[in-house]
N, C-alpha and C. Protein backbone atom coordinates (compact mmCIF):
# COMPACT_ATOMS: atom_id res chain seq x y z
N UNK A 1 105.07 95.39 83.86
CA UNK A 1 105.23 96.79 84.28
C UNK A 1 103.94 97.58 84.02
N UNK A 2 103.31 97.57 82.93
CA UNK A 2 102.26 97.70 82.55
C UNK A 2 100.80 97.41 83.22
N UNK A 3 100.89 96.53 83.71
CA UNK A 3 100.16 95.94 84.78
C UNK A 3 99.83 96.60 85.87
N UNK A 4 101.15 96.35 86.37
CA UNK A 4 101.35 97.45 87.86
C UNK A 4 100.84 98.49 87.57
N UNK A 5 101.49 99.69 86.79
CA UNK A 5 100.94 101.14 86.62
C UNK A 5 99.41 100.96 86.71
N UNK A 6 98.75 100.61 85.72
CA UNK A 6 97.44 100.20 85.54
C UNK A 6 96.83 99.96 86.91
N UNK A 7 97.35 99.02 87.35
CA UNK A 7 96.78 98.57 89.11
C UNK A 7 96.58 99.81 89.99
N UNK A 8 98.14 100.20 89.60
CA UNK A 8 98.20 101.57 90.52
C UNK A 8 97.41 102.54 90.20
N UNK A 9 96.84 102.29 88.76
CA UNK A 9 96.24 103.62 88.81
C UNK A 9 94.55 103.71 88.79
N UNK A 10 94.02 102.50 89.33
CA UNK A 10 92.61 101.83 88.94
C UNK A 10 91.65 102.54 89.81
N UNK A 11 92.56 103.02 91.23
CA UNK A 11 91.38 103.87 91.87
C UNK A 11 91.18 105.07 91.50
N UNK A 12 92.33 105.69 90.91
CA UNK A 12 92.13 106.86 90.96
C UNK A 12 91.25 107.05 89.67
N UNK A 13 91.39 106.03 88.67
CA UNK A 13 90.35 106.05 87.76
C UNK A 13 88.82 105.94 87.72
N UNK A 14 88.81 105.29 89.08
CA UNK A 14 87.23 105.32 89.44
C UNK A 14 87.31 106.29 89.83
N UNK A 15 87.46 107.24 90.50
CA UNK A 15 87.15 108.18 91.21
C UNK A 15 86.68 108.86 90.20
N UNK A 16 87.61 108.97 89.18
CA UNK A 16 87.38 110.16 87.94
C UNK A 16 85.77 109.99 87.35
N UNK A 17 86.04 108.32 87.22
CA UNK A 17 84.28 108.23 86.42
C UNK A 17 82.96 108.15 87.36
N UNK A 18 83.86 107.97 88.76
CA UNK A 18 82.31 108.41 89.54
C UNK A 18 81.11 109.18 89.19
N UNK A 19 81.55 110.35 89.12
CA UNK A 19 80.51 111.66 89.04
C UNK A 19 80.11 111.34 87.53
N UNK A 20 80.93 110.94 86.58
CA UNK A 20 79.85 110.22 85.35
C UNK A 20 78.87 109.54 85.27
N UNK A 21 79.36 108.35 86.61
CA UNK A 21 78.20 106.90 86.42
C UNK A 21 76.97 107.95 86.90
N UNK A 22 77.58 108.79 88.18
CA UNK A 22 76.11 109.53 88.82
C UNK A 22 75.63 109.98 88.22
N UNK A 23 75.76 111.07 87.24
CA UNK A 23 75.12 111.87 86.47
C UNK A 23 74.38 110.86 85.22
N UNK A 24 74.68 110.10 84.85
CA UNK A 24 74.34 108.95 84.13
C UNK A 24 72.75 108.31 84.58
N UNK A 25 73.12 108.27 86.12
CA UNK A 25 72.07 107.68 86.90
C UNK A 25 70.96 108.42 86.78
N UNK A 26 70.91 110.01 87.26
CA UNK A 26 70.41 111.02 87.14
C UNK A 26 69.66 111.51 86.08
N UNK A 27 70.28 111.04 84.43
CA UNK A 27 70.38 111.77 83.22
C UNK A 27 68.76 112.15 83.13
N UNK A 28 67.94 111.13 83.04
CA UNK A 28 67.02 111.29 82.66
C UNK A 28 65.36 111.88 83.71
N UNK A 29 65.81 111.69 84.40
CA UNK A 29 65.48 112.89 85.97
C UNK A 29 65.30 114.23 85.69
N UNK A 30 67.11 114.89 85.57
CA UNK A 30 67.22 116.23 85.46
C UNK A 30 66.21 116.85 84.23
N UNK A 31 65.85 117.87 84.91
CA UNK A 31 65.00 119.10 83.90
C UNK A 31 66.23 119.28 82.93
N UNK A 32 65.93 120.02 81.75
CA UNK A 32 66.32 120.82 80.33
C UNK A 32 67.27 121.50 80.71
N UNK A 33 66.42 122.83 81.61
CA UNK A 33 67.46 123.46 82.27
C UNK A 33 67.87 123.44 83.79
N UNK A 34 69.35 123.46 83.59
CA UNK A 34 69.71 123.18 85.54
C UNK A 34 70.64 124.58 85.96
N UNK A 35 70.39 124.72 86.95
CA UNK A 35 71.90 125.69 87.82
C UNK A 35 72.81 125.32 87.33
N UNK A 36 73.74 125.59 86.98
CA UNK A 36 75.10 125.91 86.79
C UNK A 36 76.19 126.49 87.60
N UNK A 37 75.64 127.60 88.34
CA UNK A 37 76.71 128.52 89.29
C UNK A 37 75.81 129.10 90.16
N UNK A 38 76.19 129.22 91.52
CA UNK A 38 75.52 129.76 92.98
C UNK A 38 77.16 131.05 93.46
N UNK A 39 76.55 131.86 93.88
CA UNK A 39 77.34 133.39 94.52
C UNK A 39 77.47 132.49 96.22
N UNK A 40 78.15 133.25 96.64
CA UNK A 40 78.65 133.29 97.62
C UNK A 40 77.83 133.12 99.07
N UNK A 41 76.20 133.18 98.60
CA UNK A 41 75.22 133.26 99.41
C UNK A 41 74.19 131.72 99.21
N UNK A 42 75.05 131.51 98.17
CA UNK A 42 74.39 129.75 97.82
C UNK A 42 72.88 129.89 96.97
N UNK A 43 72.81 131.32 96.56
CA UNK A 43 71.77 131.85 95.50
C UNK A 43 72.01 131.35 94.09
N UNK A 44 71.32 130.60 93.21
CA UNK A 44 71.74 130.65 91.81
C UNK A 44 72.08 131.91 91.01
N UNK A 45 73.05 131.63 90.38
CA UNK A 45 72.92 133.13 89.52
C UNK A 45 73.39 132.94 87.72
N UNK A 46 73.26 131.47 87.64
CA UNK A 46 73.77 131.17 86.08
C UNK A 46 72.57 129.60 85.92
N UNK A 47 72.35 129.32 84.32
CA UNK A 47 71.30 128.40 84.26
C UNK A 47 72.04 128.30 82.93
N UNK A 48 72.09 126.46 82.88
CA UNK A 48 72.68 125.97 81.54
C UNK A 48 71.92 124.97 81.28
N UNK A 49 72.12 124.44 79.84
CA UNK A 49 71.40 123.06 79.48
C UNK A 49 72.06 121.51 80.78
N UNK A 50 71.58 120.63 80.63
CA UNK A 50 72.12 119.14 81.46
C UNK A 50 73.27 118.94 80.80
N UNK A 51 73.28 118.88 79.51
CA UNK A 51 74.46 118.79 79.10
C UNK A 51 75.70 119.43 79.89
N UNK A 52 75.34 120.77 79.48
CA UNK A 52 76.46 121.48 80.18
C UNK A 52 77.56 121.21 81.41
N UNK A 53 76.62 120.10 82.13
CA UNK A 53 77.51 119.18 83.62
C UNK A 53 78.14 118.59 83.21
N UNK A 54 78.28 117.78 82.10
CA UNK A 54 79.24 116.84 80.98
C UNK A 54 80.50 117.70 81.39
N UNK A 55 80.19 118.68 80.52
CA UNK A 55 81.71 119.95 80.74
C UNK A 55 82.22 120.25 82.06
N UNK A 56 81.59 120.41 82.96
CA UNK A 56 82.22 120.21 84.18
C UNK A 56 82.78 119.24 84.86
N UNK A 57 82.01 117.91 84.53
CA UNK A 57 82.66 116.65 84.57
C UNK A 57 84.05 116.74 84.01
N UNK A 58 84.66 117.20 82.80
CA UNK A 58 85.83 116.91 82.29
C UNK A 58 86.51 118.31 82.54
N UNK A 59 86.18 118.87 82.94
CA UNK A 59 87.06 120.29 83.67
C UNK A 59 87.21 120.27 84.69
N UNK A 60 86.63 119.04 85.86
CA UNK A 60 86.92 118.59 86.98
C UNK A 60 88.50 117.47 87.48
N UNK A 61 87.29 116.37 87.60
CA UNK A 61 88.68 115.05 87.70
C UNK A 61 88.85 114.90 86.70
N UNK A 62 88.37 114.81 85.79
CA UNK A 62 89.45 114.32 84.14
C UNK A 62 90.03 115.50 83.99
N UNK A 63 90.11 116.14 84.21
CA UNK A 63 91.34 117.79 83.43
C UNK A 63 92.31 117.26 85.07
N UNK A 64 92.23 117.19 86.01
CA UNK A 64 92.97 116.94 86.94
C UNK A 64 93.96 115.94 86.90
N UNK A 65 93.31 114.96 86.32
CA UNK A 65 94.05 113.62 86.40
C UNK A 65 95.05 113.59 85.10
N UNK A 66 94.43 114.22 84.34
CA UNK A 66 95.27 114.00 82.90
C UNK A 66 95.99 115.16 83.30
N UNK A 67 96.48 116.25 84.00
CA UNK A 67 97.42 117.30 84.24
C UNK A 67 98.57 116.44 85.43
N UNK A 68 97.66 116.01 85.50
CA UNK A 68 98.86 115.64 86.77
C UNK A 68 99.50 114.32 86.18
N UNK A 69 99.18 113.46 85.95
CA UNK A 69 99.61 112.61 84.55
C UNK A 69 100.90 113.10 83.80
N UNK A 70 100.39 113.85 83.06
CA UNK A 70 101.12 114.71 82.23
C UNK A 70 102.74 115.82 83.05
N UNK A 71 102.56 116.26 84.29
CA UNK A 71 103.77 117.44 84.92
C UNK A 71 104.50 116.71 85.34
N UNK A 72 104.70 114.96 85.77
CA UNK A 72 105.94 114.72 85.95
C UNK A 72 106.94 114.71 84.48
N UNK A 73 106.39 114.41 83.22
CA UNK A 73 106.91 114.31 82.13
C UNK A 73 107.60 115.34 81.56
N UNK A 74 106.80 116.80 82.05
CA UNK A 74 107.47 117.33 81.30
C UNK A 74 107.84 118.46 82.08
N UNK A 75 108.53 118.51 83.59
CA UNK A 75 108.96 118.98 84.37
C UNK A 75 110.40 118.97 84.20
N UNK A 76 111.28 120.53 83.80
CA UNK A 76 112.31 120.50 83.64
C UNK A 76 113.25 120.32 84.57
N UNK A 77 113.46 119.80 85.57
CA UNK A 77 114.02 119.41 86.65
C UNK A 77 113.96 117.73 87.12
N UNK A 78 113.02 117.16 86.79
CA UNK A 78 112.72 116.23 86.84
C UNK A 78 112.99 115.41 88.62
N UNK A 79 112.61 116.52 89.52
CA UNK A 79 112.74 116.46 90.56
C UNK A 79 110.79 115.66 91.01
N UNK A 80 110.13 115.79 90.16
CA UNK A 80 109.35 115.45 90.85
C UNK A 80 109.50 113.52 90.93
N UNK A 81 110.22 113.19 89.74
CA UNK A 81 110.10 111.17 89.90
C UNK A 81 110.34 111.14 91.34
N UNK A 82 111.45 111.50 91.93
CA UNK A 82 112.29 111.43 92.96
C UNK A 82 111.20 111.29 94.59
N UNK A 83 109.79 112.17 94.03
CA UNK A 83 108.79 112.01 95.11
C UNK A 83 108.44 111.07 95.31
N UNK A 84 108.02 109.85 94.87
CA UNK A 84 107.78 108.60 94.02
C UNK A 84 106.30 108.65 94.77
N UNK A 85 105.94 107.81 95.57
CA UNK A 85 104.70 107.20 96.44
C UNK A 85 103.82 109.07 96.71
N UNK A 86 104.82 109.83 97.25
CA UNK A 86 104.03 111.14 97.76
C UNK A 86 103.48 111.50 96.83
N UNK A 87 103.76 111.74 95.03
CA UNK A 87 103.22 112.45 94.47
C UNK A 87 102.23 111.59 93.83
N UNK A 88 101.99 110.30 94.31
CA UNK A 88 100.56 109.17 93.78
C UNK A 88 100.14 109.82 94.75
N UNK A 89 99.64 110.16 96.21
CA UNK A 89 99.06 110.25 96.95
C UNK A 89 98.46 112.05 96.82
N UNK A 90 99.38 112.22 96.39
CA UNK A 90 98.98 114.13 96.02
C UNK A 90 97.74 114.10 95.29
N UNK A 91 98.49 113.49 93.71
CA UNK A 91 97.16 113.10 92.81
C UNK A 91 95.93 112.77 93.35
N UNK A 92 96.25 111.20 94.36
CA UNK A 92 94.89 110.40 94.60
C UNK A 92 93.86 112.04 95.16
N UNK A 93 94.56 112.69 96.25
CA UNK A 93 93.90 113.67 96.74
C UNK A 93 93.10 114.57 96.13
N UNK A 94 93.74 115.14 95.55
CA UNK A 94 93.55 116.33 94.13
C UNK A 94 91.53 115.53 93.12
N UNK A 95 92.53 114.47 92.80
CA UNK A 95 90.86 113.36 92.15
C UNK A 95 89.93 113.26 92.85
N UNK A 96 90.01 113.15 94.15
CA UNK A 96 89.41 113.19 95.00
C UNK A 96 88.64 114.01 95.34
N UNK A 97 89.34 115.23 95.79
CA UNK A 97 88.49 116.22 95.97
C UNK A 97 87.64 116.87 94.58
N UNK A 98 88.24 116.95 93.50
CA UNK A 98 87.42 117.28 92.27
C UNK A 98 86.50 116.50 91.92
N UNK A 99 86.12 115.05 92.50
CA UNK A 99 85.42 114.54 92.12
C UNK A 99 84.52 114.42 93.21
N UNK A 100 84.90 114.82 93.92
CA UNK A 100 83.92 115.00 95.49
C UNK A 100 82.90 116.21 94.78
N UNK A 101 83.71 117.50 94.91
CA UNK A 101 82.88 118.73 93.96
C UNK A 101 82.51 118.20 93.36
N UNK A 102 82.37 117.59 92.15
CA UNK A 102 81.61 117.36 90.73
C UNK A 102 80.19 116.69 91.28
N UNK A 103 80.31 115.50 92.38
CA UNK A 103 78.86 114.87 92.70
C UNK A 103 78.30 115.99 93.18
N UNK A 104 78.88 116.55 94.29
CA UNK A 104 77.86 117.70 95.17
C UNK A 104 77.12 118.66 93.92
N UNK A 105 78.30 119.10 92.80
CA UNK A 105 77.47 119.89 91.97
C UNK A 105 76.21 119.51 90.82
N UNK A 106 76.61 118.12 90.95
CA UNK A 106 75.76 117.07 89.98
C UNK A 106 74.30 117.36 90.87
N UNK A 107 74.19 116.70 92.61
CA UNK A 107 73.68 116.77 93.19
C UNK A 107 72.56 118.16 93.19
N UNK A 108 73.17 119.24 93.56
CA UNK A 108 73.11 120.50 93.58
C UNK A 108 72.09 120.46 92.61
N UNK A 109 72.82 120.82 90.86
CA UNK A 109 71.79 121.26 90.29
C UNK A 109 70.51 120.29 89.85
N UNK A 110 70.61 118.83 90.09
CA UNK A 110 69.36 118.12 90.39
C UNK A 110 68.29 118.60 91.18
N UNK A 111 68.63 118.97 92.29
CA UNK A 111 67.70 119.36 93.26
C UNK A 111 67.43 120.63 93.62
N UNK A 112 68.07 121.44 92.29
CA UNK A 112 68.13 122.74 91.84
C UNK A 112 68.33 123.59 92.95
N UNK A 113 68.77 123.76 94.20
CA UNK A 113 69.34 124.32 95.36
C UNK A 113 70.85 124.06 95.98
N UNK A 114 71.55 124.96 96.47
CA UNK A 114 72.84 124.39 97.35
C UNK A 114 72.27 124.16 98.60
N UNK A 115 72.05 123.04 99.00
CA UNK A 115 71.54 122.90 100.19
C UNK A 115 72.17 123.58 101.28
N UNK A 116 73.70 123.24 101.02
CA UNK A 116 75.03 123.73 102.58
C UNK A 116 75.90 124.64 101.72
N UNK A 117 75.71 125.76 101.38
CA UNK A 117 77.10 126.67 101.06
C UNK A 117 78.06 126.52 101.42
N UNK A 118 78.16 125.97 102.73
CA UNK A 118 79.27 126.05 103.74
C UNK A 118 79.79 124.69 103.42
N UNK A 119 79.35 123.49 102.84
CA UNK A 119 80.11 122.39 102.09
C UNK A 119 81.08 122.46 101.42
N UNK A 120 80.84 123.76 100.59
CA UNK A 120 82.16 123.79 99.58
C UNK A 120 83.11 124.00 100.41
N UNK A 121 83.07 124.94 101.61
CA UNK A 121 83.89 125.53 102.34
C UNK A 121 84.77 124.39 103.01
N UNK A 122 83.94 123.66 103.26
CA UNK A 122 84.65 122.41 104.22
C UNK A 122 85.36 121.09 103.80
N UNK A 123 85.03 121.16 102.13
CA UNK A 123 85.84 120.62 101.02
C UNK A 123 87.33 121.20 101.42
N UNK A 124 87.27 122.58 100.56
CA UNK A 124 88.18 123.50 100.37
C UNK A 124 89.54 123.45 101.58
N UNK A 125 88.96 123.67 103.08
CA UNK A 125 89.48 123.46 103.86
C UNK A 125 90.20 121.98 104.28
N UNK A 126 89.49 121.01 104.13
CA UNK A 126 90.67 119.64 104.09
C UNK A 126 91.37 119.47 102.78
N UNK A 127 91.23 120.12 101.76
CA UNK A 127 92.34 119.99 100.84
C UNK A 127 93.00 121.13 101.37
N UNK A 128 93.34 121.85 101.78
CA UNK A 128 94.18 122.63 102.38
C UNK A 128 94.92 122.17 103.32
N UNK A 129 94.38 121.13 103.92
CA UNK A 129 94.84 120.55 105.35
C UNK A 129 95.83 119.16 104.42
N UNK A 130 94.89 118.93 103.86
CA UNK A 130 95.57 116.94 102.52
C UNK A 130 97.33 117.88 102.20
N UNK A 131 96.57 118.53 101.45
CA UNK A 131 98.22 119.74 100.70
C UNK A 131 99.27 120.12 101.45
N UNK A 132 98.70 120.77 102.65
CA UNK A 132 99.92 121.23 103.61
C UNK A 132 101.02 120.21 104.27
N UNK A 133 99.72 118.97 104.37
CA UNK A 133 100.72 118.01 105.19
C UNK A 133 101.86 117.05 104.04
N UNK A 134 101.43 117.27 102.79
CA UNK A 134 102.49 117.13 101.82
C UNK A 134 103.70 118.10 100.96
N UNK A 135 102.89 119.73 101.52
CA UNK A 135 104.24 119.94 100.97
C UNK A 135 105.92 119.86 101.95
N UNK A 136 106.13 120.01 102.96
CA UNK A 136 107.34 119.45 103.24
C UNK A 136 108.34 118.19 102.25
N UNK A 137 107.44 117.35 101.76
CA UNK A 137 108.09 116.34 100.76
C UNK A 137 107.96 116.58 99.20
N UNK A 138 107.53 117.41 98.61
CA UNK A 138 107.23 118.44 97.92
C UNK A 138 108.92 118.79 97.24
N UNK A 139 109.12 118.18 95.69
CA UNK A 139 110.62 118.49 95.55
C UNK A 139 110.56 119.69 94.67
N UNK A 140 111.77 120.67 94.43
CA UNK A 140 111.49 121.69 93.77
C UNK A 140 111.31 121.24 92.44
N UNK A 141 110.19 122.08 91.85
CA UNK A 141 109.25 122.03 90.50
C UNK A 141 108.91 123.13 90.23
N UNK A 142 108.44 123.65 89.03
CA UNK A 142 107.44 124.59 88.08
C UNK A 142 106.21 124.49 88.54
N UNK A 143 105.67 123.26 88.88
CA UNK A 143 104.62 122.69 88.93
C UNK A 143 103.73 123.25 90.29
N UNK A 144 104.12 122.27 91.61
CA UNK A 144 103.11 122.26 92.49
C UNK A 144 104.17 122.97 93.57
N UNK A 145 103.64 123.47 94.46
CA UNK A 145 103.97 124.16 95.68
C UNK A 145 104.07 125.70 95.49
N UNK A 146 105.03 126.38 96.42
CA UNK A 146 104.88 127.49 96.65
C UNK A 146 106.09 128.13 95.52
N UNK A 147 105.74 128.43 94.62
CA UNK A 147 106.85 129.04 93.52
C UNK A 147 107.02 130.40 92.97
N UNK A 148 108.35 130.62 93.70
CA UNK A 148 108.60 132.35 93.59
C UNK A 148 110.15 132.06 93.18
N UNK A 149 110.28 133.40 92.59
CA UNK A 149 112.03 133.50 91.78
C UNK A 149 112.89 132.90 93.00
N UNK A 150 112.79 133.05 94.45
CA UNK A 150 113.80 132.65 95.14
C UNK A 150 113.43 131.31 95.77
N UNK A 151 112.27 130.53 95.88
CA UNK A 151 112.13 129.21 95.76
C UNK A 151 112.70 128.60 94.85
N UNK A 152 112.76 129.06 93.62
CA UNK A 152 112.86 128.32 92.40
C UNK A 152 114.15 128.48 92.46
N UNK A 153 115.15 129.30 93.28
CA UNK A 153 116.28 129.60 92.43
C UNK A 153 117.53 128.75 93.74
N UNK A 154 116.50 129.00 95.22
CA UNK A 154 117.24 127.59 96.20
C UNK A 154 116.90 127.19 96.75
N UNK A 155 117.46 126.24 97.02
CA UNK A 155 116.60 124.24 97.40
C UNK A 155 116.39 124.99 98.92
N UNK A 156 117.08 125.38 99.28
CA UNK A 156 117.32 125.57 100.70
C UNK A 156 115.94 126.52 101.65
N UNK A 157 115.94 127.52 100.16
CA UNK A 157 114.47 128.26 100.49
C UNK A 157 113.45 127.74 100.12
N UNK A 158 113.57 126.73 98.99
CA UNK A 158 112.07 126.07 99.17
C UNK A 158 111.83 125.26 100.13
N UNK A 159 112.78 124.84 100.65
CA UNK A 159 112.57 123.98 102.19
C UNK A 159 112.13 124.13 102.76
N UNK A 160 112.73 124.96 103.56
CA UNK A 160 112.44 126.14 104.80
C UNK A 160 111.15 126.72 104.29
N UNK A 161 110.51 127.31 103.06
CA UNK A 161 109.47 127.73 103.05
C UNK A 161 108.04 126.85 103.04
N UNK A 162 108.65 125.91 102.16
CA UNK A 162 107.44 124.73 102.30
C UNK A 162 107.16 124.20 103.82
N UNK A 163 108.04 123.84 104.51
CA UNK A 163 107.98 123.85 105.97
C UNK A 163 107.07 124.75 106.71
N UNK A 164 107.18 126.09 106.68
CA UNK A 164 106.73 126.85 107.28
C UNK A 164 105.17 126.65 106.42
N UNK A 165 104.74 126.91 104.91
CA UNK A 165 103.50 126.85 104.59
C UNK A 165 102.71 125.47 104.66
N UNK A 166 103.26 124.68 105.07
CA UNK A 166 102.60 123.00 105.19
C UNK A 166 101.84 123.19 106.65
N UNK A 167 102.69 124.26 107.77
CA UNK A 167 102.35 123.91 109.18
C UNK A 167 100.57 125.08 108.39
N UNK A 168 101.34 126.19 108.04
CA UNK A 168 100.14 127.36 107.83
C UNK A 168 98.86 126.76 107.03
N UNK A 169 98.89 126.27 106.10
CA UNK A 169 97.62 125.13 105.56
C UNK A 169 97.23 124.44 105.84
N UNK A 170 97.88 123.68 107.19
CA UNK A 170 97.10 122.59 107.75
C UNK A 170 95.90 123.58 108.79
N UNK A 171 96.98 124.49 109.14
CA UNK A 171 96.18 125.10 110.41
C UNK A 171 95.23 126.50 110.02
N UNK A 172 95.09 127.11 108.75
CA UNK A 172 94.32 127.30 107.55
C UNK A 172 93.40 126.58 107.55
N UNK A 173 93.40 125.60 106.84
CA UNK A 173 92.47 124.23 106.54
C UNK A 173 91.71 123.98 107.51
N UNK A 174 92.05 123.87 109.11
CA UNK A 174 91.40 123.53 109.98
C UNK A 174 90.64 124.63 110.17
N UNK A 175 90.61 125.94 110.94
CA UNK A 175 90.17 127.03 111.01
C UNK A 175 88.75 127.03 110.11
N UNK A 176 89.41 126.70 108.25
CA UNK A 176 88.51 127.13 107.25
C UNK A 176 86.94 125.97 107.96
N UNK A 177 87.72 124.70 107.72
CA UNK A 177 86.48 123.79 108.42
C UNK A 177 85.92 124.28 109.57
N UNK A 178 86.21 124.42 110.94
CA UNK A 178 85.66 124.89 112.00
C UNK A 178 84.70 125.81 111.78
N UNK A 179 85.27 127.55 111.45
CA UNK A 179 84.03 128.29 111.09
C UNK A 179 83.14 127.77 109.68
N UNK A 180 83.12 127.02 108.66
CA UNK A 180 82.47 126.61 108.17
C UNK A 180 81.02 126.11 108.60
N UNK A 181 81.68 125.04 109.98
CA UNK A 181 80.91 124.31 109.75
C UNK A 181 79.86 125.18 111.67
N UNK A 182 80.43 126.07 111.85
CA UNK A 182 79.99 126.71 112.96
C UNK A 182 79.32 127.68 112.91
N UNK A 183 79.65 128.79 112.15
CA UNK A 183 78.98 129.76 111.40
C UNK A 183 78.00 129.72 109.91
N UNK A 184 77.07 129.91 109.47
CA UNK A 184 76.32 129.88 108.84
C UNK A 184 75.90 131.50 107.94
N UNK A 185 76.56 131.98 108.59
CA UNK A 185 75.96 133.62 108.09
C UNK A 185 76.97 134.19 107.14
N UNK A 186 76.60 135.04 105.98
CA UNK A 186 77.49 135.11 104.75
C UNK A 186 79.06 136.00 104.76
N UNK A 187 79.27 135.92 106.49
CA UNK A 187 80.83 136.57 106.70
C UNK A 187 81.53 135.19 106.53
N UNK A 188 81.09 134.02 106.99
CA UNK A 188 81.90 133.30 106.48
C UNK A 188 82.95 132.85 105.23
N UNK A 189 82.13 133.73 104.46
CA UNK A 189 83.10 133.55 103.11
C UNK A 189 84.06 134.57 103.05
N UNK A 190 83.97 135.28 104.02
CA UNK A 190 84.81 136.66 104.12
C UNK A 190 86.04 135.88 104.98
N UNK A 191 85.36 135.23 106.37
CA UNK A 191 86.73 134.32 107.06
C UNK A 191 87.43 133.89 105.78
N UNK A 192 86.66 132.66 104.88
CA UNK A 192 87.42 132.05 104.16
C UNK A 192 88.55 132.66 103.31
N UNK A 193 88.31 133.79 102.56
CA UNK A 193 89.17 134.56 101.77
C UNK A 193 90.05 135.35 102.82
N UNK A 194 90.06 135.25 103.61
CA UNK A 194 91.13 136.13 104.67
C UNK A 194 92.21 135.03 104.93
N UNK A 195 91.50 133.88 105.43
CA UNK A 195 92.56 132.91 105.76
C UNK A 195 92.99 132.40 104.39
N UNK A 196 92.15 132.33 103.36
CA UNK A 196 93.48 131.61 101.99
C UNK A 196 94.50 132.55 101.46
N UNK A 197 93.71 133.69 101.92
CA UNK A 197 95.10 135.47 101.44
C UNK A 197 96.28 135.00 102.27
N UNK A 198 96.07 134.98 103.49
CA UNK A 198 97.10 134.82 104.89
C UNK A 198 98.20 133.57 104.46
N UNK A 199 97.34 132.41 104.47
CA UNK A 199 98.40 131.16 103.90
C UNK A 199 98.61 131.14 102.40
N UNK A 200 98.55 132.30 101.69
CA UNK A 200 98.56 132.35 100.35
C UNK A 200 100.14 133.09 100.40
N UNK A 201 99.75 134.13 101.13
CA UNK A 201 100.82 135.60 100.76
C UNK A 201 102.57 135.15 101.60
N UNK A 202 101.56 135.15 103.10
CA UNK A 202 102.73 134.53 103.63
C UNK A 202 103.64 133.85 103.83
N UNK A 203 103.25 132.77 103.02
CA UNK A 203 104.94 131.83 102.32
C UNK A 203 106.03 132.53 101.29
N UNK A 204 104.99 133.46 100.48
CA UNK A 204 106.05 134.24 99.17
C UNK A 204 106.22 135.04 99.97
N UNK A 205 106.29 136.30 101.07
CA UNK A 205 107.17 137.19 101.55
C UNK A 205 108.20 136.44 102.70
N UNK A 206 107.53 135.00 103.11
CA UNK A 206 108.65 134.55 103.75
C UNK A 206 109.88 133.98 102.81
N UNK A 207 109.50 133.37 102.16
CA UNK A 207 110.39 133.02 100.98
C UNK A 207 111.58 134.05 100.26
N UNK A 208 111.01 135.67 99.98
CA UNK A 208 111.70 136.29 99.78
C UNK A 208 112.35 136.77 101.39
N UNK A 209 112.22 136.81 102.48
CA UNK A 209 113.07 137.53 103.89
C UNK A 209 114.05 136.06 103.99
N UNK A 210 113.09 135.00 103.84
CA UNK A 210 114.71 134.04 104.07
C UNK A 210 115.60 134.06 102.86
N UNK A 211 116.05 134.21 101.71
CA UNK A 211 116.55 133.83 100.47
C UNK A 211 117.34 134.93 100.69
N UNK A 212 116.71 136.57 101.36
CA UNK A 212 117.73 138.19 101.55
C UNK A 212 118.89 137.46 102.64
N UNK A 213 118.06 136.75 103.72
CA UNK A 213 118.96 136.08 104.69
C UNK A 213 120.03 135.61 104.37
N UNK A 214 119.76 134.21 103.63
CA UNK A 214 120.52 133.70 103.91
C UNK A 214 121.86 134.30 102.64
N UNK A 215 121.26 135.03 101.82
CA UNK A 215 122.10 135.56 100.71
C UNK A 215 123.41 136.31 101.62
N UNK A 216 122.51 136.89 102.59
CA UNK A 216 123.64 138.07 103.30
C UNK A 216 124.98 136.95 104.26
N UNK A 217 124.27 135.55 104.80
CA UNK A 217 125.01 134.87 105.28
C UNK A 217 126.37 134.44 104.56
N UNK A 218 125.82 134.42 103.10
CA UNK A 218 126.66 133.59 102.39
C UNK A 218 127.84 134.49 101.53
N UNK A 219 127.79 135.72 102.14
CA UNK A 219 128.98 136.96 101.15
C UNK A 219 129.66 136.93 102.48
């Protein structure tokens, strides 16, 4: 049994130590001091020791992997076992993309520039697109999806709402990539925060108009 898990869980473990071996590769390359953080315009605006990427390394895929590890256990519902295969594949995603970020930022402050601002953007946007097309299978939890007092309180509205926000994040997600990768000029980050408000907000006020619904159906 032991085995298996282990098997099962061998990629996602590389993934995690990827951006280690790289930075590893790197170590002795990087200057003293590197970038740390770029604004919205892909300008530096923070400078830390090399070390300091260590910490991002483990506030990346290792804080990811060991959280997600950890919320089927201690999920009071215990609705998430029941996902079985979907919520390995959530994870694999999640590692994935954090460990995608971690090289680019490894990358990044090596060559002490963001080359593509608009990279992060186009990250951001297929995990939006990875997410959406999983929450429909998405069981009610504390944890992951769209969670408001009347999600949480019926199966019926987290359904119906995850439904509706899986179609809105995929098609979010896509959008975010398109102008990403089309536009170049610093409204783009303005698209971006408009469309994550839009597929952000609009599942919790739909969530609360269906839950008034169907409440009124059911007296």
């Amino acid at each position: 049994m032991m085995n298996t898990i282990l098997k099962r869980e061998l990629p996602i473990i590389g993934f995690v130590l990827l951006p280690f071996i790289y930075l590893a590769y790197l170590w002795n390359s990087l200057p003293e001091k590197v970038p740390i953080h770029w604004n919205y315009k892909g300008e530096i605006d923070d400078w830390g020791t090399k070390y300091s990427l260590i910490g991002f390394l483990f506030l990346l895929p290792v804080l990811t992997y060991v959280l997600m590890l950890v919320i089927p256990k201690v999920n009071p519902k215990k609705r998430i076992e029941f996902m079985g295969g979907k919520y390995y594949q959530i994870k694999f995603v999640l590692v994935v993309f954090m460990s995608v970020l971690a090289l680019y930022i490894i990358h990044s402050s090596n060559s002490q520039t963001l080359s593509s601002p608009s990279m992060v953007f186009v990250l951001i946007g297929l995990l939006f697109m990875a997410l959406g097309n999983y929450f429909k299978v998405i069981k009610q939890n504390y944890f992951l999806g769209i969670k408001t007092p009347w999600t949480l309180e019926s199966e019926e509205v987290w359904k119906l709402t995850h439904i509706l926000a899986g179609k809105l994040w995929i098609v979010g997600g896509l959008l975010i990539v398109i102008f990403s990768l089309i536009i170049t000029e610093n409204i783009n980050f303005y698209i971006f925060l408009s469309i994550t408000a839009i597929i952000s907000i609009v599942p919790i006020v739909y969530s609360y108009l269906i839950f008034k619904e169907l409440k009124k159906s059911n007296q």
